[in-house]
N, C-alpha and C. Protein backbone atom coordinates (compact mmCIF):
# COMPACT_ATOMS: atom_id res chain seq x y z
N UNK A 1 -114.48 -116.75 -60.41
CA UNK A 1 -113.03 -116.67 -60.36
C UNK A 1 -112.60 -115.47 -59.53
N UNK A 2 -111.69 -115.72 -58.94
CA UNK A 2 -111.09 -114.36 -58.16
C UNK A 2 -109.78 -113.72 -58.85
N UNK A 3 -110.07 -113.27 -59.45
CA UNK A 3 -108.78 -112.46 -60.65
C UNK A 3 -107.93 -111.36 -59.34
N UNK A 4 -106.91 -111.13 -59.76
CA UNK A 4 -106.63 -110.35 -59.30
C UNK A 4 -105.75 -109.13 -60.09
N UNK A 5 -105.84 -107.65 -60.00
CA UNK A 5 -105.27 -106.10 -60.88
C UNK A 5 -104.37 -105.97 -60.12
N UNK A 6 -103.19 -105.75 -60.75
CA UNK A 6 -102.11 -105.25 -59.94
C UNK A 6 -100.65 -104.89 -61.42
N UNK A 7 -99.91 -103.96 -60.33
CA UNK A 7 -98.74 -103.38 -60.69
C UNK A 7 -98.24 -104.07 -61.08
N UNK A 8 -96.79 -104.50 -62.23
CA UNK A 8 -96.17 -105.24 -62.14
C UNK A 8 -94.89 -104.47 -62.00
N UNK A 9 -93.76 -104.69 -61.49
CA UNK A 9 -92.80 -104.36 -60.39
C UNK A 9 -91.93 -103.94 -61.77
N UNK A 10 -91.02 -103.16 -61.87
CA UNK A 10 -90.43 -102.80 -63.39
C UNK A 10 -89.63 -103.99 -64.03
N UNK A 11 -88.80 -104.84 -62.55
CA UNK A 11 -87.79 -105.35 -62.86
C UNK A 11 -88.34 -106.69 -63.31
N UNK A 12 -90.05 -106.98 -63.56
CA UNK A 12 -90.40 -107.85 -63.51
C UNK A 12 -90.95 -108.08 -64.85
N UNK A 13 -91.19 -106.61 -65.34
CA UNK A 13 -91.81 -106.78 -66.89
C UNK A 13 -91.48 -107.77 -67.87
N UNK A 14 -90.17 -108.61 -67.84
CA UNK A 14 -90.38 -109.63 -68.72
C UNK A 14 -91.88 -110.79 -68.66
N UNK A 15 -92.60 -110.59 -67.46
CA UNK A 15 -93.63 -111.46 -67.58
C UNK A 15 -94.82 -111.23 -68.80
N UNK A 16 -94.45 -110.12 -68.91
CA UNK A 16 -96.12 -109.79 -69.75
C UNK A 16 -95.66 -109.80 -71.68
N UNK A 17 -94.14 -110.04 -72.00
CA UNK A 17 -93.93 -110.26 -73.37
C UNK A 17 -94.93 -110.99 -73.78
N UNK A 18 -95.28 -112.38 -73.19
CA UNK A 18 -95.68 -113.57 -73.91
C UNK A 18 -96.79 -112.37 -74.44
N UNK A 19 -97.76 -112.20 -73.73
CA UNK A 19 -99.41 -111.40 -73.75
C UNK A 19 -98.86 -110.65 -75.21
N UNK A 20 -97.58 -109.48 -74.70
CA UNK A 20 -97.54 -108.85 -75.77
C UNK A 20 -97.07 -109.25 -77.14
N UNK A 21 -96.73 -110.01 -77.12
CA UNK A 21 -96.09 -111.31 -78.39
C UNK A 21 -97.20 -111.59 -79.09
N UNK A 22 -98.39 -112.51 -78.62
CA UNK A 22 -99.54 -112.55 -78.68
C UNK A 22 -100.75 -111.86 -79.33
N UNK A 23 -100.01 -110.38 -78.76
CA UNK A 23 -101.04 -109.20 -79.50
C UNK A 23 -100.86 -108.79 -80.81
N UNK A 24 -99.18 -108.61 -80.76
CA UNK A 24 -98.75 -108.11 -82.15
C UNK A 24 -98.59 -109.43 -83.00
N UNK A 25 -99.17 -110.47 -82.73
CA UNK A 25 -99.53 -111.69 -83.80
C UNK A 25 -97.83 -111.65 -84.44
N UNK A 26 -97.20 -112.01 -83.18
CA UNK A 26 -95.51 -112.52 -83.58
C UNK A 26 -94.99 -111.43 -84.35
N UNK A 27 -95.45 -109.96 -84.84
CA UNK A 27 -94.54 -109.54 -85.71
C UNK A 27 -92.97 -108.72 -85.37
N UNK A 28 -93.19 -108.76 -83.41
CA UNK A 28 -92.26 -108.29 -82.96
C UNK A 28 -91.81 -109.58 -82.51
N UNK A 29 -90.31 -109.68 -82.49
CA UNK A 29 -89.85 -110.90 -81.91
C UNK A 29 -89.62 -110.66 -80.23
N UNK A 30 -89.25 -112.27 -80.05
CA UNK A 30 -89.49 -111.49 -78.22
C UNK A 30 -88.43 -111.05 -77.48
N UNK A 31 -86.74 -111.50 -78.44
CA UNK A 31 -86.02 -110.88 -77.94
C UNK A 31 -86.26 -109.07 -77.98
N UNK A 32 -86.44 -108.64 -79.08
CA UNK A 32 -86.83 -107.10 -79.36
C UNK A 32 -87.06 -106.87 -78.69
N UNK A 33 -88.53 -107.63 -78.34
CA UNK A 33 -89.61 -106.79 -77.18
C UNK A 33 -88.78 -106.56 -75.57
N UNK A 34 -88.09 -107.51 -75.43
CA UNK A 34 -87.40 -107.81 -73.64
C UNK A 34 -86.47 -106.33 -74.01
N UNK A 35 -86.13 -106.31 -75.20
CA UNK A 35 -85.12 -105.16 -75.23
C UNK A 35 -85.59 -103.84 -75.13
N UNK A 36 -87.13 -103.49 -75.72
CA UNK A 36 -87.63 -102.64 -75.46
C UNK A 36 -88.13 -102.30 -73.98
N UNK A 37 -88.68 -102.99 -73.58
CA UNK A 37 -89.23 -103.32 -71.98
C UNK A 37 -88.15 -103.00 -71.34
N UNK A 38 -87.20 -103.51 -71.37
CA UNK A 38 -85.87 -102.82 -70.58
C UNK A 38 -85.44 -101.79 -70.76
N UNK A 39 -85.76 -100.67 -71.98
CA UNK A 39 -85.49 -99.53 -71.86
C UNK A 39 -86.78 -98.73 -71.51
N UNK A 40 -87.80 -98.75 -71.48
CA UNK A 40 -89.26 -98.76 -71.51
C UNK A 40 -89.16 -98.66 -69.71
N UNK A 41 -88.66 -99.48 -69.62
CA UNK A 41 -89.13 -99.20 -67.56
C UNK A 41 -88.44 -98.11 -67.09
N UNK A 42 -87.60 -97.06 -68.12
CA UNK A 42 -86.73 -96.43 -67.37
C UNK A 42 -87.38 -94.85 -67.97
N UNK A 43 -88.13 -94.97 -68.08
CA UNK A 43 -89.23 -93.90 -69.30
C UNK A 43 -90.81 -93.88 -67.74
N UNK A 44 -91.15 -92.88 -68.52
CA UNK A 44 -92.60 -93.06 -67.42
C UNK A 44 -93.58 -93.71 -68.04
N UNK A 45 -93.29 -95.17 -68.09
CA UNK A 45 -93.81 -95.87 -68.51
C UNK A 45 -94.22 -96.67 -66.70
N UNK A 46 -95.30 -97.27 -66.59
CA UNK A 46 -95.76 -98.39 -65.84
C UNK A 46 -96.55 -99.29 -66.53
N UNK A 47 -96.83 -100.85 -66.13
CA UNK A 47 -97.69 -102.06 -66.12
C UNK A 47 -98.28 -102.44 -65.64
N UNK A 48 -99.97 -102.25 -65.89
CA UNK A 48 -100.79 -102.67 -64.95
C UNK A 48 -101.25 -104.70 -65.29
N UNK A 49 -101.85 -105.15 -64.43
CA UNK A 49 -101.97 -106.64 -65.25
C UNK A 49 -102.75 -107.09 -64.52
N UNK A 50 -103.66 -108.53 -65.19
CA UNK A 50 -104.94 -108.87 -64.21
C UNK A 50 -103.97 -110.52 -64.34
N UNK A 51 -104.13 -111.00 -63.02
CA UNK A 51 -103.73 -112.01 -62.88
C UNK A 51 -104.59 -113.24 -62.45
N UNK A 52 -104.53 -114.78 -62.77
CA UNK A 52 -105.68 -115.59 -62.42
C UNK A 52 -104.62 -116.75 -61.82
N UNK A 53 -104.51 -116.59 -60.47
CA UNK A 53 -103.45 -116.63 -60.24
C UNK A 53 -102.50 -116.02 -59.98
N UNK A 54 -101.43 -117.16 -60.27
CA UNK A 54 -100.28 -116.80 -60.73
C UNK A 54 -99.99 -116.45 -62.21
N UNK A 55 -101.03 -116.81 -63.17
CA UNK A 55 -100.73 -116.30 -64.21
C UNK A 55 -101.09 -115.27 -64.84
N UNK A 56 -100.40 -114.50 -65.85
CA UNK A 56 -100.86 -113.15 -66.04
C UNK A 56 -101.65 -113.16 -67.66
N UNK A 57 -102.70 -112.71 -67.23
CA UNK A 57 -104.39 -112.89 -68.45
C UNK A 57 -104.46 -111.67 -69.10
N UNK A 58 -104.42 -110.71 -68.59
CA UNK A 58 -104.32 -109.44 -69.10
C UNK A 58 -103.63 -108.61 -68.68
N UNK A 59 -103.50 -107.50 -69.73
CA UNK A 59 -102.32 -106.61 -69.23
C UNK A 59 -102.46 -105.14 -70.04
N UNK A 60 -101.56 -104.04 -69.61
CA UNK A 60 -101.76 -102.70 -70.02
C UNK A 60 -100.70 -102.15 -69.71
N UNK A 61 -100.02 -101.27 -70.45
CA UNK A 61 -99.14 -100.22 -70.30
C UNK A 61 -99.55 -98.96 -70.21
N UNK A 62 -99.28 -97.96 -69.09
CA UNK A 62 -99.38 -97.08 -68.93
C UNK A 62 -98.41 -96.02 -69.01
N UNK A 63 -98.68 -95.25 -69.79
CA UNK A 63 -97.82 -93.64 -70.41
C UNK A 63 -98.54 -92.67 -69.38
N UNK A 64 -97.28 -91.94 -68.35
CA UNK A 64 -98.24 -90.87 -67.84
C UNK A 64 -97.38 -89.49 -68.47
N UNK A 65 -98.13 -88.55 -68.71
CA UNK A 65 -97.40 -87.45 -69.19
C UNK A 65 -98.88 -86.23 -68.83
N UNK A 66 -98.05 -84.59 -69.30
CA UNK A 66 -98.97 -83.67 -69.44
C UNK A 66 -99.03 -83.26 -70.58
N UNK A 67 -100.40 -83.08 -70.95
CA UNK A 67 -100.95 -82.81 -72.07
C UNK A 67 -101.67 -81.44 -72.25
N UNK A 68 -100.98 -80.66 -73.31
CA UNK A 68 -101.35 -79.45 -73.40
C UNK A 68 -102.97 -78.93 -73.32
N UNK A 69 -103.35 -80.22 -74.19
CA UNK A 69 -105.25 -79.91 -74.34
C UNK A 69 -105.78 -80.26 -73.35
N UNK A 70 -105.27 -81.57 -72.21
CA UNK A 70 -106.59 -82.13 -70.72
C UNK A 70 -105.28 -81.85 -69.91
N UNK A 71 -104.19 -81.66 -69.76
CA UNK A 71 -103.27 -81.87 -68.83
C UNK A 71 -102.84 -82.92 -68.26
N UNK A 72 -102.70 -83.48 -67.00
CA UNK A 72 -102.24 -84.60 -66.64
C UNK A 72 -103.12 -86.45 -66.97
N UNK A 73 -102.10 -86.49 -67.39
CA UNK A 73 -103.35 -88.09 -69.18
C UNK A 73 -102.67 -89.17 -68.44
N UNK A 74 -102.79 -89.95 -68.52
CA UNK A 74 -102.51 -91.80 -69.02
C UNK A 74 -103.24 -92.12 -70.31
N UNK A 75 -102.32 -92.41 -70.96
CA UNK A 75 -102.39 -93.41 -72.18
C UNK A 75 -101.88 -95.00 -72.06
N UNK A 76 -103.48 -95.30 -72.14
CA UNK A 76 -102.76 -97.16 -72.24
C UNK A 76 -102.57 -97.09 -73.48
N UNK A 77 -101.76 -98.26 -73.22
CA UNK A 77 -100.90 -98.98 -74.47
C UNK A 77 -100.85 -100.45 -74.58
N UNK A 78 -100.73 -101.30 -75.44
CA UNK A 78 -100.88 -102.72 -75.62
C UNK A 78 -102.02 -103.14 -74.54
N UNK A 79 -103.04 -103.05 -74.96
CA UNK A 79 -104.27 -103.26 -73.73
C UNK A 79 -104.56 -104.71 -74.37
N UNK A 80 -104.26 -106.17 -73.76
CA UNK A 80 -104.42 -107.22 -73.95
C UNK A 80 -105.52 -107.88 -72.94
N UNK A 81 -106.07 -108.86 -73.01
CA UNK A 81 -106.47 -109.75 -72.51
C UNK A 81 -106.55 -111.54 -73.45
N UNK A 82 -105.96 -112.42 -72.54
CA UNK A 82 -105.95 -113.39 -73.29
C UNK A 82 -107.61 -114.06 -73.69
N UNK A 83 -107.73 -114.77 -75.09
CA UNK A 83 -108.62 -114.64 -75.80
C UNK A 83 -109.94 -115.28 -75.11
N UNK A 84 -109.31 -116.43 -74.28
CA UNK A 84 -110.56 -117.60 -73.63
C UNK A 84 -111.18 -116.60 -72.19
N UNK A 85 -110.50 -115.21 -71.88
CA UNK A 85 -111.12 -115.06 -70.68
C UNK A 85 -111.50 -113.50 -71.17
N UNK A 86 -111.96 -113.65 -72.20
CA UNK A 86 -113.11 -112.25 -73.10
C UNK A 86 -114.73 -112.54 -72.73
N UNK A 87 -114.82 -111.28 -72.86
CA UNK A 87 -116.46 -111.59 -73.07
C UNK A 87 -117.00 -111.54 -71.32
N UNK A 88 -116.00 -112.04 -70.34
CA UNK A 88 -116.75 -112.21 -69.27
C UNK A 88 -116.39 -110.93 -68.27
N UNK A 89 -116.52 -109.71 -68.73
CA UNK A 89 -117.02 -109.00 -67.95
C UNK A 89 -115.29 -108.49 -67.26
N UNK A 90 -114.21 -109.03 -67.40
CA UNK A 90 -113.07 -109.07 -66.84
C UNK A 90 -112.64 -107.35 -67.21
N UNK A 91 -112.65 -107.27 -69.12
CA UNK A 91 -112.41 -105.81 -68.89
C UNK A 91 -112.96 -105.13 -68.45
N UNK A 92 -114.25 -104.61 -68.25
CA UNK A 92 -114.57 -103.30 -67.66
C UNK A 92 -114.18 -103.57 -66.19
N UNK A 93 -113.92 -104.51 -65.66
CA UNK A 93 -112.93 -104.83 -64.21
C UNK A 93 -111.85 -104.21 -64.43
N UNK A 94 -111.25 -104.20 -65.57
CA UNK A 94 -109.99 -103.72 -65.25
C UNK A 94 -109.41 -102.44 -65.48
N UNK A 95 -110.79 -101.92 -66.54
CA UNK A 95 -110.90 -100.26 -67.00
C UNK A 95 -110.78 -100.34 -65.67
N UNK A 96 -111.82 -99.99 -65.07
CA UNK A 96 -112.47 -99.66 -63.77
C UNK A 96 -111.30 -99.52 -62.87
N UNK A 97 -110.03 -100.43 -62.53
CA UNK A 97 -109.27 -100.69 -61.82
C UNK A 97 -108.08 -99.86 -62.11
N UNK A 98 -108.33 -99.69 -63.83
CA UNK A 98 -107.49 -98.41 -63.66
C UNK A 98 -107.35 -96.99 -63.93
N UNK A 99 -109.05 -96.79 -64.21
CA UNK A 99 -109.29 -95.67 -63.91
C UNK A 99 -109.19 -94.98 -62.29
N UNK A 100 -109.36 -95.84 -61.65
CA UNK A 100 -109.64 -95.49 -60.04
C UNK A 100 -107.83 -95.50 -59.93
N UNK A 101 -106.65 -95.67 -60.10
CA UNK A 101 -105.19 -95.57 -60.22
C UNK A 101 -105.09 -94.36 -60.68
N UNK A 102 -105.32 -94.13 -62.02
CA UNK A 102 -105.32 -93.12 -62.27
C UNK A 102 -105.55 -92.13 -62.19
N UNK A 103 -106.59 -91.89 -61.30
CA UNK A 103 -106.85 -90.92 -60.26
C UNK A 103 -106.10 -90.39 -59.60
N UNK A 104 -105.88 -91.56 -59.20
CA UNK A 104 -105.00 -92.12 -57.94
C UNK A 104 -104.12 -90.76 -58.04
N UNK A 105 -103.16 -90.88 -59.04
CA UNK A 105 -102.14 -90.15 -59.61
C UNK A 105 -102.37 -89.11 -59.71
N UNK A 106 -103.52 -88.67 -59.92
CA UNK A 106 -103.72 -86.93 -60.53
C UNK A 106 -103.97 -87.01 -62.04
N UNK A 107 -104.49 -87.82 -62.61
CA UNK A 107 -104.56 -87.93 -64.11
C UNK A 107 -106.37 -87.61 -64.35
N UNK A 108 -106.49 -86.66 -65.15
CA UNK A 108 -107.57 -85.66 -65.71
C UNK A 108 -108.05 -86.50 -66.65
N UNK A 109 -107.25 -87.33 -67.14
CA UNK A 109 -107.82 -88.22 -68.71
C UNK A 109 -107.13 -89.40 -68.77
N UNK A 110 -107.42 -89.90 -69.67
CA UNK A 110 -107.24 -91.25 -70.25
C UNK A 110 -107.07 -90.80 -71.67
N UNK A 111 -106.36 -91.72 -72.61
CA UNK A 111 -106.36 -91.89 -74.03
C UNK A 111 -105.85 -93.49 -74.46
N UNK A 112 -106.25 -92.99 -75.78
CA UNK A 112 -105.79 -95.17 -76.00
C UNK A 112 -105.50 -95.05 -77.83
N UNK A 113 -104.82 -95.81 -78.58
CA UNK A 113 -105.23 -95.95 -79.87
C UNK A 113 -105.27 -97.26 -79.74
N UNK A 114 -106.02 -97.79 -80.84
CA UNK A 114 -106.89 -99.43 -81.53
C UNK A 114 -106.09 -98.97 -82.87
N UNK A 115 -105.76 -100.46 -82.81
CA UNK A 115 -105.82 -100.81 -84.53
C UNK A 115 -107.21 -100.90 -85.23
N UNK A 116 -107.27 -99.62 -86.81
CA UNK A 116 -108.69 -99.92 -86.85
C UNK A 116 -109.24 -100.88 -86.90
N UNK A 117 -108.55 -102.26 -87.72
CA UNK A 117 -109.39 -103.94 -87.72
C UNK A 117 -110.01 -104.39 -86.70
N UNK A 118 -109.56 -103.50 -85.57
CA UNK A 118 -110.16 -103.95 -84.53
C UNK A 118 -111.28 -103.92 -83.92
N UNK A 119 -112.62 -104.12 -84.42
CA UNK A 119 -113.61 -103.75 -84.33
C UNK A 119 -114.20 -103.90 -82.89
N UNK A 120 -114.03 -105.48 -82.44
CA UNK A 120 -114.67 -105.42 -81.19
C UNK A 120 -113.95 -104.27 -79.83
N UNK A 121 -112.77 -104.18 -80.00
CA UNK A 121 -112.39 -102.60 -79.30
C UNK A 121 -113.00 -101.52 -79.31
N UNK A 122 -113.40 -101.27 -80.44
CA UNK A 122 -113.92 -100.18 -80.61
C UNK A 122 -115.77 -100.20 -79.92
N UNK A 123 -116.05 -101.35 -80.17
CA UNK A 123 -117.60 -101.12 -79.07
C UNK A 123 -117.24 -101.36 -77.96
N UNK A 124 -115.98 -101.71 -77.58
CA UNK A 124 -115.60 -102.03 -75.97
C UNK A 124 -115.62 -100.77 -75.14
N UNK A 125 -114.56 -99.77 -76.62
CA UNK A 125 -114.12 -98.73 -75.64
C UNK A 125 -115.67 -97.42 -76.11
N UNK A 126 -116.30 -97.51 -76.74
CA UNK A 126 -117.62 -97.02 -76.82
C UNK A 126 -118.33 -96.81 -75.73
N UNK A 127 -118.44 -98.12 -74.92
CA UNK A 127 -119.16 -98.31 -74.09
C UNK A 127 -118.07 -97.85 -72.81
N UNK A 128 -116.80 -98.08 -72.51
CA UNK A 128 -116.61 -97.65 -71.53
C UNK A 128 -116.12 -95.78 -71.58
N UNK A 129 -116.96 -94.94 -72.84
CA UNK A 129 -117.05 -93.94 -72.51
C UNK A 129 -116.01 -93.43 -73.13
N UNK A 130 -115.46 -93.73 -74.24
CA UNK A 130 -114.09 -93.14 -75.18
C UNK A 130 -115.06 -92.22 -76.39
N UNK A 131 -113.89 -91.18 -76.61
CA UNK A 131 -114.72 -90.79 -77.90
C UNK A 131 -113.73 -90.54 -78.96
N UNK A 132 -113.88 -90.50 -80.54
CA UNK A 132 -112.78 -90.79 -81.31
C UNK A 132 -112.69 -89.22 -81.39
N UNK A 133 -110.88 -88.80 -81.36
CA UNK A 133 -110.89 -87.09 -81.39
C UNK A 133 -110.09 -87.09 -82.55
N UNK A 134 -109.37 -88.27 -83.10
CA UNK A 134 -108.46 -88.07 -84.35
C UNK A 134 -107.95 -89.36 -84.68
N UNK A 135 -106.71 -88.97 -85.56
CA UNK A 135 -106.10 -90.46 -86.08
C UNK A 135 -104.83 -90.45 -85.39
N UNK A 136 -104.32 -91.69 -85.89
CA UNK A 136 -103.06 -92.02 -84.90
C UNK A 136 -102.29 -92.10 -86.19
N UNK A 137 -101.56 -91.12 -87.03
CA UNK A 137 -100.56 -91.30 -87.64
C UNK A 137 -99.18 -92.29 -87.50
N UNK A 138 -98.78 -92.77 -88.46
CA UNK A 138 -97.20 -93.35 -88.33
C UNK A 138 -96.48 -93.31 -89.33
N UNK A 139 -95.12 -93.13 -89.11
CA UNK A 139 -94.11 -93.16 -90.09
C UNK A 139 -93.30 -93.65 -89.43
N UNK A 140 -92.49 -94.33 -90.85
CA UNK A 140 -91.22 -95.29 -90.25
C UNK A 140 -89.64 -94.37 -90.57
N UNK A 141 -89.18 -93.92 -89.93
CA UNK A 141 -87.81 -93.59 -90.17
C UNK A 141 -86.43 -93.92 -90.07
């Protein structure tokens, strides 16, 4: 298959709800989400996405900021890939694709949080060289 990694354009981010709909197993609805995404593109937020096609298979949000402990970071966020095109080697294509971006940028690090249930993430991101430094607290206010 010839996949293809690429940007997705800000004004375009409604494409990647479905993916993210998907991830959070419906608990966000999708009007919400379009509503967030629309305030979300105006934040230093970007979308990276692997496309097969025209259609979009996987996808990632990128947080760039500076960080007091590594300095200049990307943090993905909602790191999806749809379920039938796992296993074949696609993510570390797309780590890969955006680690070399992130460079790109001037970014010193990477960070990510997993839901813990998520087990097969966690040997994913094992292997592509993550190490656990803490927890990801939440509160609802």
């Amino acid at each position: 298959m010839n996949y293809q990694f690429k940007l997705i354009p800000k004004d375009d981010l409604g494409v990647i709800i479905p993916l993210v709909f998907e991830l959070n197993e419906g608990k966000v609805s999708m009007e919400v989400l379009k509503s967030r995404f629309d305030e979300m593109k105006y934040q230093n937020y970007e979308c990276a996405a692997i496309f097969d096609g025209n259609d979009v298979i996987g996808v990632t949000g990128l947080w760039f900021c500076t960080r007091h402990y590594v300095g200049k970071a990307v943090e993905l966020d909602h790191v999806y890939i749809k379920t039938e095109y796992r296993n074949k080697g696609l993510g570390k294509q797309f780590m890969d694709w955006i680690y070399a971006y992130a460079k790109e940028k001037g970014c010193n690090s990477m960070e990510l949080n997993t839901y813990v249930q998520n087990y097969p993430s966690h040997k994913f991101y094992y292997n592509e060289g993550y190490e656990i430094w803490g927890y990801h607290f939440f509160r609802n206010i």
